[in-house]
N, C-alpha and C. Protein backbone atom coordinates (compact mmCIF):
# COMPACT_ATOMS: atom_id res chain seq x y z
N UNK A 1 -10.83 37.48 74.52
CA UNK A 1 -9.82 36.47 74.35
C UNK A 1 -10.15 35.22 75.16
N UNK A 2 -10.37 35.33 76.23
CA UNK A 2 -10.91 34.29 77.40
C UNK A 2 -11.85 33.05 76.74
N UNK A 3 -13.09 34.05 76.28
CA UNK A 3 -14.49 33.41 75.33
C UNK A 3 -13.42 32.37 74.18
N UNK A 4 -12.72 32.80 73.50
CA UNK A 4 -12.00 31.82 72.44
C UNK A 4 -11.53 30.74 72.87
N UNK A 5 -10.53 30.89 74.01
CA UNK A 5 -10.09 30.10 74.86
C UNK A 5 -11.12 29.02 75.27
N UNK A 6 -11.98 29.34 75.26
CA UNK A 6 -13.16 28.53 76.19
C UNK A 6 -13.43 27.82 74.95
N UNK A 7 -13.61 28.07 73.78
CA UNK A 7 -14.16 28.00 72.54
C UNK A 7 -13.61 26.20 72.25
N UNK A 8 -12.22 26.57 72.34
CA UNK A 8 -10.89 25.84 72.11
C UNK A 8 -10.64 24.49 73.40
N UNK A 9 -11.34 24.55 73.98
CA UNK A 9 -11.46 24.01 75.30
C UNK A 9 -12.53 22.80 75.04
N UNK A 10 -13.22 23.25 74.55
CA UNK A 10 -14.37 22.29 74.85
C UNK A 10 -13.87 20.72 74.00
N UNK A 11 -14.82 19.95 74.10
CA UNK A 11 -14.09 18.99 73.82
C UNK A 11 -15.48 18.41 72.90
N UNK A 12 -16.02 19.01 72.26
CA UNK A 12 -17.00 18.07 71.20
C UNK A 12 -16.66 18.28 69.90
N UNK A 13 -17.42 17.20 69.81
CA UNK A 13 -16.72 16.51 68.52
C UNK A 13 -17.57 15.55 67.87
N UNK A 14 -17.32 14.94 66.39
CA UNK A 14 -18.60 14.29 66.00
C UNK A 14 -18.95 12.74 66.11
N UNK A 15 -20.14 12.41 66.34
CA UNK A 15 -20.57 11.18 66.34
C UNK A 15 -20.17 10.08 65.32
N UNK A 16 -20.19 8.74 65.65
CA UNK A 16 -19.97 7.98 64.69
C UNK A 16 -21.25 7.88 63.21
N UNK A 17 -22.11 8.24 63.84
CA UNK A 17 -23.08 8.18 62.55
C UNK A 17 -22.80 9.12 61.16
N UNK A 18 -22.59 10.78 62.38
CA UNK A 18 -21.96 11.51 61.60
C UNK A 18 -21.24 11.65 60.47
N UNK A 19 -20.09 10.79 60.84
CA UNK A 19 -19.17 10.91 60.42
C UNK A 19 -19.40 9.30 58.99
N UNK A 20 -19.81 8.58 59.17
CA UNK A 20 -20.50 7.62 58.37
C UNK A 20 -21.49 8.29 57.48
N UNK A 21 -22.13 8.90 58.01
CA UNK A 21 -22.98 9.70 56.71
C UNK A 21 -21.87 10.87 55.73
N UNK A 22 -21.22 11.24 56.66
CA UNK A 22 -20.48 12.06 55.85
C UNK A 22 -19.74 11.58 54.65
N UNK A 23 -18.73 10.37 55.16
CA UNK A 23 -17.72 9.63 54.62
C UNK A 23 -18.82 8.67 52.79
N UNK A 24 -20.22 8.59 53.43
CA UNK A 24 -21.25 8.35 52.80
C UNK A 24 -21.25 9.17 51.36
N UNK A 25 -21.59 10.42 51.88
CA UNK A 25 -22.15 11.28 51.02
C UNK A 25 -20.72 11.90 50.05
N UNK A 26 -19.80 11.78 50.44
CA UNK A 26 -18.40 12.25 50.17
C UNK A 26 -17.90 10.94 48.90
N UNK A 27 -18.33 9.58 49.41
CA UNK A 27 -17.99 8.57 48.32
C UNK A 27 -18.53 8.71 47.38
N UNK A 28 -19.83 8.92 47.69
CA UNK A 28 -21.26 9.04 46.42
C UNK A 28 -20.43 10.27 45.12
N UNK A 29 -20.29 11.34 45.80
CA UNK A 29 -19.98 12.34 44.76
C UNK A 29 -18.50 12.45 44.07
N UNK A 30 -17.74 11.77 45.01
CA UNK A 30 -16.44 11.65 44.35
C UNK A 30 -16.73 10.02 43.43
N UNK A 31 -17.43 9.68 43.25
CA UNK A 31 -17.72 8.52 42.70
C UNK A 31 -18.22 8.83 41.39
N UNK A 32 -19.10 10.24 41.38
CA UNK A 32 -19.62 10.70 40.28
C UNK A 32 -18.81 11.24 39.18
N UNK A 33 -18.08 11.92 39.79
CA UNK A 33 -16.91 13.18 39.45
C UNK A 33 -15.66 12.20 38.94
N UNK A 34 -15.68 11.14 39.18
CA UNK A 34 -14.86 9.80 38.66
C UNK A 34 -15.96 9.55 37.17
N UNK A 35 -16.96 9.12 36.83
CA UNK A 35 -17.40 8.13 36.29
C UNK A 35 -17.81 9.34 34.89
N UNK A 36 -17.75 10.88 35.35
CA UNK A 36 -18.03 12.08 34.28
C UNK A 36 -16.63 11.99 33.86
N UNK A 37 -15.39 12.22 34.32
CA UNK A 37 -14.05 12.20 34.11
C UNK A 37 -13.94 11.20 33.24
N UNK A 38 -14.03 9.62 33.85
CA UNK A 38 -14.09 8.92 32.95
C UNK A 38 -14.60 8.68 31.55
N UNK A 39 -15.33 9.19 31.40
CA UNK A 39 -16.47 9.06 30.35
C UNK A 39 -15.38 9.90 29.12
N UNK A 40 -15.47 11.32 29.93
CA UNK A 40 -14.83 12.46 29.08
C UNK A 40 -13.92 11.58 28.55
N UNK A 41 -12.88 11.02 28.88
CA UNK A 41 -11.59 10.80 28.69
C UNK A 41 -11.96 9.52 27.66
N UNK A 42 -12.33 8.70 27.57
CA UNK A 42 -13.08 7.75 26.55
C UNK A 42 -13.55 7.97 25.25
N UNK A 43 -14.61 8.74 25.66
CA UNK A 43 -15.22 9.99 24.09
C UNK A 43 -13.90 10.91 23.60
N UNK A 44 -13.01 11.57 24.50
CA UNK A 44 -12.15 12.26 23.46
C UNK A 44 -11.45 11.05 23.02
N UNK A 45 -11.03 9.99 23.30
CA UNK A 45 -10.11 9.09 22.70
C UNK A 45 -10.66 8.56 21.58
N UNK A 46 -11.96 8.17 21.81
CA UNK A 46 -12.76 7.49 20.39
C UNK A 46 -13.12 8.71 19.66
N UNK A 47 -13.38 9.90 19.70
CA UNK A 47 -13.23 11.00 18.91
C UNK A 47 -12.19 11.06 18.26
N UNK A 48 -10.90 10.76 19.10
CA UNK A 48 -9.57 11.11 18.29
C UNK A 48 -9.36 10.23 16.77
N UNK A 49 -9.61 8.95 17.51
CA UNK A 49 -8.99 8.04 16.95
C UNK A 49 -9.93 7.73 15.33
N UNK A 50 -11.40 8.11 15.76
CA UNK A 50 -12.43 8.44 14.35
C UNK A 50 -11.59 10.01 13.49
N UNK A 51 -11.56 10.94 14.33
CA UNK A 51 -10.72 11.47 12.94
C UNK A 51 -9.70 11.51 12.63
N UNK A 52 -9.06 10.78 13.50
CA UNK A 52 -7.32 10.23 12.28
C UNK A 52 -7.89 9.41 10.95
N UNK A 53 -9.03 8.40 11.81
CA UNK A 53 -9.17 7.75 10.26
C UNK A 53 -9.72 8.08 8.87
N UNK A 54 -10.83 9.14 9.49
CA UNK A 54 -11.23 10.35 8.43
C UNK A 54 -10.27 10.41 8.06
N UNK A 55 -9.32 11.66 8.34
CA UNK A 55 -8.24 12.15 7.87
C UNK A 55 -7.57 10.82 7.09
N UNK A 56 -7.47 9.93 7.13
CA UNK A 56 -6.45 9.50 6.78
C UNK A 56 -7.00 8.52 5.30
N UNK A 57 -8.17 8.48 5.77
CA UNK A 57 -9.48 7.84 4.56
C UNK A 57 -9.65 8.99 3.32
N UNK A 58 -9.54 10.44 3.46
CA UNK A 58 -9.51 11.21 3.15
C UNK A 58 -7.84 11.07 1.55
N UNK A 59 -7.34 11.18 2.87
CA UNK A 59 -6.27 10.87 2.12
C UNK A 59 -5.42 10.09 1.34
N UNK A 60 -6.13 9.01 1.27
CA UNK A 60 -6.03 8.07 0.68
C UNK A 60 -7.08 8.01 -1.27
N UNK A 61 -8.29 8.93 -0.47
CA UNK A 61 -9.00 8.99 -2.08
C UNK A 61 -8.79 9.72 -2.57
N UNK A 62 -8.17 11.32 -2.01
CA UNK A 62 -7.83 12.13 -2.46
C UNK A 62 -6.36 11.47 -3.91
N UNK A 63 -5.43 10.87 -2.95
CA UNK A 63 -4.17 10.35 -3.91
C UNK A 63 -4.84 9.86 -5.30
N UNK A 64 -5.57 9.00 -5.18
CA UNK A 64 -6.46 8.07 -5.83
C UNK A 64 -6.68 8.95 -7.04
N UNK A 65 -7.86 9.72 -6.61
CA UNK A 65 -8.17 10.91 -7.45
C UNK A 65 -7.81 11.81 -7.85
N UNK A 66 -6.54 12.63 -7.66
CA UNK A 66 -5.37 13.19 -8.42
C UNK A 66 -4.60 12.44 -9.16
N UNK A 67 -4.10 11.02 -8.69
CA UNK A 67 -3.72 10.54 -9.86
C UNK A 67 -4.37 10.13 -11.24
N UNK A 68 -5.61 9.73 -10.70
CA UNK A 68 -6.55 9.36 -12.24
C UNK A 68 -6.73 10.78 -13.07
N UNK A 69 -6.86 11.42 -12.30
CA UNK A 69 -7.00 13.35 -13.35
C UNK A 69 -6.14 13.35 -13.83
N UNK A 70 -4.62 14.03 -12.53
CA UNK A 70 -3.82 14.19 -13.41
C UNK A 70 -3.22 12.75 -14.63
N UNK A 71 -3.29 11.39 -14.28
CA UNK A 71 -2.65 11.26 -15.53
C UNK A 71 -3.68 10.99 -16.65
N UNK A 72 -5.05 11.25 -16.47
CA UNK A 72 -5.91 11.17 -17.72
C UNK A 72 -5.28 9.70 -18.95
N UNK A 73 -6.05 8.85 -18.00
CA UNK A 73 -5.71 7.22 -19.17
C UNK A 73 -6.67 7.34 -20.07
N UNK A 74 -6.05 6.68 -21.46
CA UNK A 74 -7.05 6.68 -22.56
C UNK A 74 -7.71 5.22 -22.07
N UNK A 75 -7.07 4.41 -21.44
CA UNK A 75 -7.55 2.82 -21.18
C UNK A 75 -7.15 2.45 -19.86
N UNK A 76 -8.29 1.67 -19.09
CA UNK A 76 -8.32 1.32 -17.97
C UNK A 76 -8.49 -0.07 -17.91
N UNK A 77 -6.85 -0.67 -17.07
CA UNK A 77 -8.19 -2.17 -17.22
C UNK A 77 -7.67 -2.80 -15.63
N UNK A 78 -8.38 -3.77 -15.30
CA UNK A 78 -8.61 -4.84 -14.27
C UNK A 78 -7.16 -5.34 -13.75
N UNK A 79 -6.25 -5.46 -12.84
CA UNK A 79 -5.32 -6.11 -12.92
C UNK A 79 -5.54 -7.53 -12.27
N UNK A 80 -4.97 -8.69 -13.01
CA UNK A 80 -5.65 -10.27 -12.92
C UNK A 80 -4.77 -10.02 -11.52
N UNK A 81 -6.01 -11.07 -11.00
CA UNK A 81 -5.26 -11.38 -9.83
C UNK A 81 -5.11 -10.58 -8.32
N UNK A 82 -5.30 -9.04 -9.05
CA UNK A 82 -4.93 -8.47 -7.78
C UNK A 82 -6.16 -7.67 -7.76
N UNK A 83 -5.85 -6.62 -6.84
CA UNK A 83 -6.69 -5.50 -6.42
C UNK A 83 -6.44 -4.03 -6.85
N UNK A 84 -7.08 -4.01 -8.01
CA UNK A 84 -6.58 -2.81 -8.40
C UNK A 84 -6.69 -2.68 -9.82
N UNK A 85 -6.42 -1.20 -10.48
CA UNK A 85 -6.22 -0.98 -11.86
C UNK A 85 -5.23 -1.03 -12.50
N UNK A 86 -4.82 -0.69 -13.69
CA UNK A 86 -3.72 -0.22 -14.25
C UNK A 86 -4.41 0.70 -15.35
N UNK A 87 -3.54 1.86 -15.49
CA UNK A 87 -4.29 2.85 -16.12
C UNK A 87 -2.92 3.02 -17.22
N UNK A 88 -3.86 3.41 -18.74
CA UNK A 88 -2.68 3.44 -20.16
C UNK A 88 -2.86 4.68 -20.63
N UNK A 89 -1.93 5.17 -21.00
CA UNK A 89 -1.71 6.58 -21.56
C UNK A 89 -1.09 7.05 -22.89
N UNK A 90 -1.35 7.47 -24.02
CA UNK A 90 -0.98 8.15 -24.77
C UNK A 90 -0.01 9.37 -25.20
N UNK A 91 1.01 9.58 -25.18
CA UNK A 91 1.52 11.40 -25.28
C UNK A 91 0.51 11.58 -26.80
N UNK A 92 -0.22 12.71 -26.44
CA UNK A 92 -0.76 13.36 -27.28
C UNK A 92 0.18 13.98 -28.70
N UNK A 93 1.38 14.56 -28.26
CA UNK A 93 2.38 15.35 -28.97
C UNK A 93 3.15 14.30 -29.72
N UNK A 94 3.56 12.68 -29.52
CA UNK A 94 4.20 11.95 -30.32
C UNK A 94 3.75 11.11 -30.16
N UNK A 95 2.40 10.71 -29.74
CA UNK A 95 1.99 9.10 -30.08
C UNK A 95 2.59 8.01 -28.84
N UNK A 96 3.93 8.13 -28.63
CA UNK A 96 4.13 7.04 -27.49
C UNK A 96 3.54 7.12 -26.53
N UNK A 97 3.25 5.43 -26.48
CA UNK A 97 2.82 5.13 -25.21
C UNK A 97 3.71 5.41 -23.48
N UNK A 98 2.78 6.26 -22.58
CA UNK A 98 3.52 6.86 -21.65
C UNK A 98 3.32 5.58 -20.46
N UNK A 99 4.34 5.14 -19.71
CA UNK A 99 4.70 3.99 -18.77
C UNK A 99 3.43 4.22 -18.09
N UNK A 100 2.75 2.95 -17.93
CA UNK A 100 1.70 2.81 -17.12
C UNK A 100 1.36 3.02 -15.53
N UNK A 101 0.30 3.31 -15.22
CA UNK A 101 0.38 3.88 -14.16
C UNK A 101 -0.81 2.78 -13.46
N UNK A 102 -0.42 2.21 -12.26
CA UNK A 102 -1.18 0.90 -11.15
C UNK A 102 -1.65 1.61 -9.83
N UNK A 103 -2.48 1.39 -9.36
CA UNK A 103 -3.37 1.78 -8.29
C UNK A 103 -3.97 0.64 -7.95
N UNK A 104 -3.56 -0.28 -6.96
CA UNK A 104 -3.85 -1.54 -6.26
C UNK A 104 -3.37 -1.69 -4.68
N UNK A 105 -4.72 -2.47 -4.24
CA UNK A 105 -4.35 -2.50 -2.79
C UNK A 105 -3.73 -3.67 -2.56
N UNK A 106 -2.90 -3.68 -1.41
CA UNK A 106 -1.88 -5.16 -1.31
C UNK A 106 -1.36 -5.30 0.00
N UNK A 107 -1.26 -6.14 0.42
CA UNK A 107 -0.38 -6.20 2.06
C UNK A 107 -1.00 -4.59 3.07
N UNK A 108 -2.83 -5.08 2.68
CA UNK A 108 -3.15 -4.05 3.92
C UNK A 108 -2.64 -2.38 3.85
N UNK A 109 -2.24 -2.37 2.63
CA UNK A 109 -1.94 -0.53 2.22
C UNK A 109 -2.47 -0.34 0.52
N UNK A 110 -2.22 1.20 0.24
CA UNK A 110 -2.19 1.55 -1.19
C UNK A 110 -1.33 2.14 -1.61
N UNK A 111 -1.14 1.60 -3.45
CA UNK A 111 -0.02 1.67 -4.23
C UNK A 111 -0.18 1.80 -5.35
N UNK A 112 0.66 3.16 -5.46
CA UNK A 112 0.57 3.81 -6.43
C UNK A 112 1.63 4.07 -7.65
N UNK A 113 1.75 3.24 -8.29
CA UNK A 113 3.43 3.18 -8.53
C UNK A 113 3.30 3.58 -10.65
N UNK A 114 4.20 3.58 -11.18
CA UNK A 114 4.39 2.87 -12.70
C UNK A 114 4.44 1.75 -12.72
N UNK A 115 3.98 0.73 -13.87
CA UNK A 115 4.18 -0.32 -13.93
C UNK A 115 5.47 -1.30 -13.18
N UNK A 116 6.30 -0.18 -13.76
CA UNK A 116 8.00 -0.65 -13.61
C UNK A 116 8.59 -0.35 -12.65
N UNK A 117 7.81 0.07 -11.89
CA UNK A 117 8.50 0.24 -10.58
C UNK A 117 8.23 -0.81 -9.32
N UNK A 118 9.04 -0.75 -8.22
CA UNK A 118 8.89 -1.85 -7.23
C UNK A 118 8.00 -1.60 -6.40
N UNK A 119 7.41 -2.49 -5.99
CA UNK A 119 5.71 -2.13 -4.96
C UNK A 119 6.54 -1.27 -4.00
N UNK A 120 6.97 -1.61 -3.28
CA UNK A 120 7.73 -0.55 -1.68
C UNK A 120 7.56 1.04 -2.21
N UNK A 121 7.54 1.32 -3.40
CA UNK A 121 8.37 2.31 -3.77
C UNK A 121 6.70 3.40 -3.68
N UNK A 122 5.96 2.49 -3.97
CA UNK A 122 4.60 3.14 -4.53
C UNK A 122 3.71 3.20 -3.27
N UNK A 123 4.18 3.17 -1.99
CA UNK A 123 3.35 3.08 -0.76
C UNK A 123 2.75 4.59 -0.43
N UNK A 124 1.15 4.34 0.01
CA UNK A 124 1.25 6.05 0.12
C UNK A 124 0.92 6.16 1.52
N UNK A 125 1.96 7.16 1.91
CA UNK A 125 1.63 7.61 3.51
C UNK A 125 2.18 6.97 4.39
N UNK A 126 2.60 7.20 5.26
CA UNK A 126 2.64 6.12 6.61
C UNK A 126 1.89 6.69 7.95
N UNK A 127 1.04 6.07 7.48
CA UNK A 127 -0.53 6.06 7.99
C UNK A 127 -0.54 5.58 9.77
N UNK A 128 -1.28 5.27 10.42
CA UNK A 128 -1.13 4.57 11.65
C UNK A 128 -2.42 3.85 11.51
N UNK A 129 -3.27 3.76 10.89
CA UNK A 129 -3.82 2.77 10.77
C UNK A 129 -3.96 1.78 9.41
N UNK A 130 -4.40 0.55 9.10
CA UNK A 130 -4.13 0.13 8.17
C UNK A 130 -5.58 0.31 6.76
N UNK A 131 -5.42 -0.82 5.52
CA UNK A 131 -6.29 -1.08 5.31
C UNK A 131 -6.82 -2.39 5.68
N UNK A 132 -8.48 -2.71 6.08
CA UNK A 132 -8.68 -4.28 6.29
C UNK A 132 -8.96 -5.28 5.31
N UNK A 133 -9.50 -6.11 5.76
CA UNK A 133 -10.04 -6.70 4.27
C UNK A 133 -11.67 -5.56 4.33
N UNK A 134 -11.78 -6.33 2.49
CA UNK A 134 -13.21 -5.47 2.17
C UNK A 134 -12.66 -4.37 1.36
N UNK A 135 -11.13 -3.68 1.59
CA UNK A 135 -11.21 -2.72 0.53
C UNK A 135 -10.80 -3.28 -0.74
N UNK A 136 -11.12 -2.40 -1.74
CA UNK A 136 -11.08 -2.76 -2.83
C UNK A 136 -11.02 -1.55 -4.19
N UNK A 137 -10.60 -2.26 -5.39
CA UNK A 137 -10.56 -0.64 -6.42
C UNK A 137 -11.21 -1.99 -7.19
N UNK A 138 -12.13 -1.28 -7.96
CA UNK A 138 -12.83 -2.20 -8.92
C UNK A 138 -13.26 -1.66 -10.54
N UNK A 139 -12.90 -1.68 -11.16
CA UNK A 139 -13.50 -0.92 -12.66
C UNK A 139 -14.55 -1.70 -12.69
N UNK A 140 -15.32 -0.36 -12.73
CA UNK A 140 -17.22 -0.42 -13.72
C UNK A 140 -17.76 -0.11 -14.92
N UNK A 141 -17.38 -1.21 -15.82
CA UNK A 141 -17.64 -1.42 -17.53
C UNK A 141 -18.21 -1.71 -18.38
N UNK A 142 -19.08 -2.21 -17.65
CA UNK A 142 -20.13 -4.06 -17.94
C UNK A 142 -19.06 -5.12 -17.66
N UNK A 143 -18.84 -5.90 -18.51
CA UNK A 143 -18.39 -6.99 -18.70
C UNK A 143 -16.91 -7.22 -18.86
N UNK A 144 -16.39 -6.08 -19.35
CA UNK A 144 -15.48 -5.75 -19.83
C UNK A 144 -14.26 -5.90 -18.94
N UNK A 145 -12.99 -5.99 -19.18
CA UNK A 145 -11.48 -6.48 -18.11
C UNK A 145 -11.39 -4.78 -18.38
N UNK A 146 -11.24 -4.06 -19.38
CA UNK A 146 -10.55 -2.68 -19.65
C UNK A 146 -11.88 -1.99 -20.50
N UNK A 147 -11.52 -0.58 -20.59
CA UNK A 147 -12.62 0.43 -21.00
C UNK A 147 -11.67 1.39 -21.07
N UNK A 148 -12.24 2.28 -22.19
CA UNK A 148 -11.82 3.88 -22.27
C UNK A 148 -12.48 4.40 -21.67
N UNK A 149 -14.07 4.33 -20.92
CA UNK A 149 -14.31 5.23 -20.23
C UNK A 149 -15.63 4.44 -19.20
N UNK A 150 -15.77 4.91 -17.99
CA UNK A 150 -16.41 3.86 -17.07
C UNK A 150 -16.33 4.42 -15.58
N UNK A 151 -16.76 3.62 -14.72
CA UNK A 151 -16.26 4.20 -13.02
C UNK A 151 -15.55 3.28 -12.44
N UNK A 152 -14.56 3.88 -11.94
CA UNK A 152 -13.94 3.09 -10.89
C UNK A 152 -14.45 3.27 -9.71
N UNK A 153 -14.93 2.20 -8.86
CA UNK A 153 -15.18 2.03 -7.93
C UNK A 153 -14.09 1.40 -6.46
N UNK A 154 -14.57 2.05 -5.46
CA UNK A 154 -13.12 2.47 -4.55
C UNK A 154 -13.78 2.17 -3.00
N UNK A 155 -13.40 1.28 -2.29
CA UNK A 155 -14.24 0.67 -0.60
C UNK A 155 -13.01 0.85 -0.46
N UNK A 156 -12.85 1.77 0.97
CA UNK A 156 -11.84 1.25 2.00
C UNK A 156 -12.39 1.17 3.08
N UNK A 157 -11.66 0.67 4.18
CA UNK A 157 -12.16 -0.21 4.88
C UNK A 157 -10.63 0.27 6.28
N UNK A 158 -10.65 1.30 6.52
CA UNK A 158 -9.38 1.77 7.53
C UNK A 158 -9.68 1.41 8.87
N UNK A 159 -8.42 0.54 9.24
CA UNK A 159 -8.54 -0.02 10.78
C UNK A 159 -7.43 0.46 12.02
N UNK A 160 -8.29 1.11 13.04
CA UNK A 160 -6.93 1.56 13.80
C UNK A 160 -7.05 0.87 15.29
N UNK A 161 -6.12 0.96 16.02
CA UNK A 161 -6.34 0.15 17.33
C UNK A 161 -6.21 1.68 18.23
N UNK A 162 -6.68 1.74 19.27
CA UNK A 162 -6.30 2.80 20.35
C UNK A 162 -5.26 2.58 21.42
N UNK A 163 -5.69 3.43 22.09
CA UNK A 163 -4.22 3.57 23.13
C UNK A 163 -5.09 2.29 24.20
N UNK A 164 -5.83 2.20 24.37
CA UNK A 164 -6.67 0.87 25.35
C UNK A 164 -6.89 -0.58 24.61
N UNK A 165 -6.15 -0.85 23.12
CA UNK A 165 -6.09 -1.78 22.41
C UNK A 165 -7.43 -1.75 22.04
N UNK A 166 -8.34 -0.76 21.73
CA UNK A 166 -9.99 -1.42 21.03
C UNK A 166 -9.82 -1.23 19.33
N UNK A 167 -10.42 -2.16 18.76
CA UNK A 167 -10.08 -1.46 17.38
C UNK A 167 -11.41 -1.11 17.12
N UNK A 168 -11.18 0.05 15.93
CA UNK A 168 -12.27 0.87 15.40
C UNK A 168 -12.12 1.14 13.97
N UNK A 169 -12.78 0.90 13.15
CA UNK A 169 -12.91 0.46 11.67
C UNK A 169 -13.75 2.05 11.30
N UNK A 170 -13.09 2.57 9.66
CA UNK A 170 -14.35 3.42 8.74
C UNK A 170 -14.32 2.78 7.80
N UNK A 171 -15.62 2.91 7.11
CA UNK A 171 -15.53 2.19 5.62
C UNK A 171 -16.02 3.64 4.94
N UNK A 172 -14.95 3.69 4.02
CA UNK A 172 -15.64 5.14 2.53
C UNK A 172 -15.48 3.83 1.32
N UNK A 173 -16.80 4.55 0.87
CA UNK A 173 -17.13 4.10 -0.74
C UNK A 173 -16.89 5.39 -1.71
N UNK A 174 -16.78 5.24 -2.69
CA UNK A 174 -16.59 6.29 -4.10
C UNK A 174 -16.64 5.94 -5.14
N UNK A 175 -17.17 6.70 -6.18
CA UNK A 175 -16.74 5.75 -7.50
C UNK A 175 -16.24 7.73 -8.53
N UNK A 176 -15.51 6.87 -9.05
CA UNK A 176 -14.72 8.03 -9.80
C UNK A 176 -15.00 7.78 -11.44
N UNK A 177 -15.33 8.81 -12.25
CA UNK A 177 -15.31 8.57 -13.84
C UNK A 177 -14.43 9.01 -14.26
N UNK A 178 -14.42 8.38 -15.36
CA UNK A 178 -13.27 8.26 -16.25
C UNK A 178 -13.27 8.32 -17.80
């Protein structure tokens, strides 16, 4: 017990260099262990934020392309002016013509509506990022405004901002037959 006592007694202790190298070597690695942290935390954010827009690019051609199947147009044509198609349909069983169906981009989203219906109505998704310029739906005919049968061609161009305000853009191309 005495020996401990004695232990406890003494009075050394460390040098200033010491303690400068220490305080040294202690910044260096907590400096590291900062700048790996950091990093991580950056890459998962720009990871995130690339597959929302997948996902969400995804989902956007997917709509696209279920609607042209399911409503199978006998005639496709150009809409003046804007961005986009309008697709015409037949009832097979009585001949009338079935209300047309529009697929055009507008105010930075896509819309999918009947002729006769109001743009708001035809919005798809509420997305968190937008479309930019550059996208586009284009019929491929030759020359032609409308065709019974041809590709539509489809650029989007999805823009999202992050939680650090950077923006980050995908562009998908497609072309769909018809």
């Amino acid at each position: 017990m005495k020996r401990f006592a004695n232990v406890l007694k003494q009075e050394q202790g460390f040098s200033l260099i010491e303690l400068i190298a220490t305080l040294s070597i202690l910044s260096l690695v907590i400096g590291g262990i900062y700048g790996v942290i950091s990093f991580g935390f950056k890459a998962y954010n720009k990871v995130t934020v690339e597959n929302s827009l997948r996902d969400e690019a995804d989902i956007l051609m997917s709509s696209i392309m279920t609607q042209l199947y399911t409503y199978g147009p006998d005639l496709v044509t150009s809409i003046a002016n804007e961005n986009g198609i309008e697709m015409e349909r037949t009832d097979p069983l009585d001949g009338n013509t079935l209300p047309a169906k529009q697929i055009k981009i507008q105010n930075h989203a896509l819309y999918i509506m009947d002729s006769s219906e109001v743009e708001s109505s035809g919005k798809i998704g509420d997305l968190k990022s937008e479309l930019a310029d550059g996208s586009s739906i284009e019929l491929d005919c030759g020359n032609a405004t409308s065709c019974r049968d041809g590709l539509i061609a489809v650029t989007l161009v999805l823009e999202q901002i992050d939680q650090q305000g950077q923006k980050h853009q995908l562009q998908m191309e497609s072309r769909f037959g018809f």
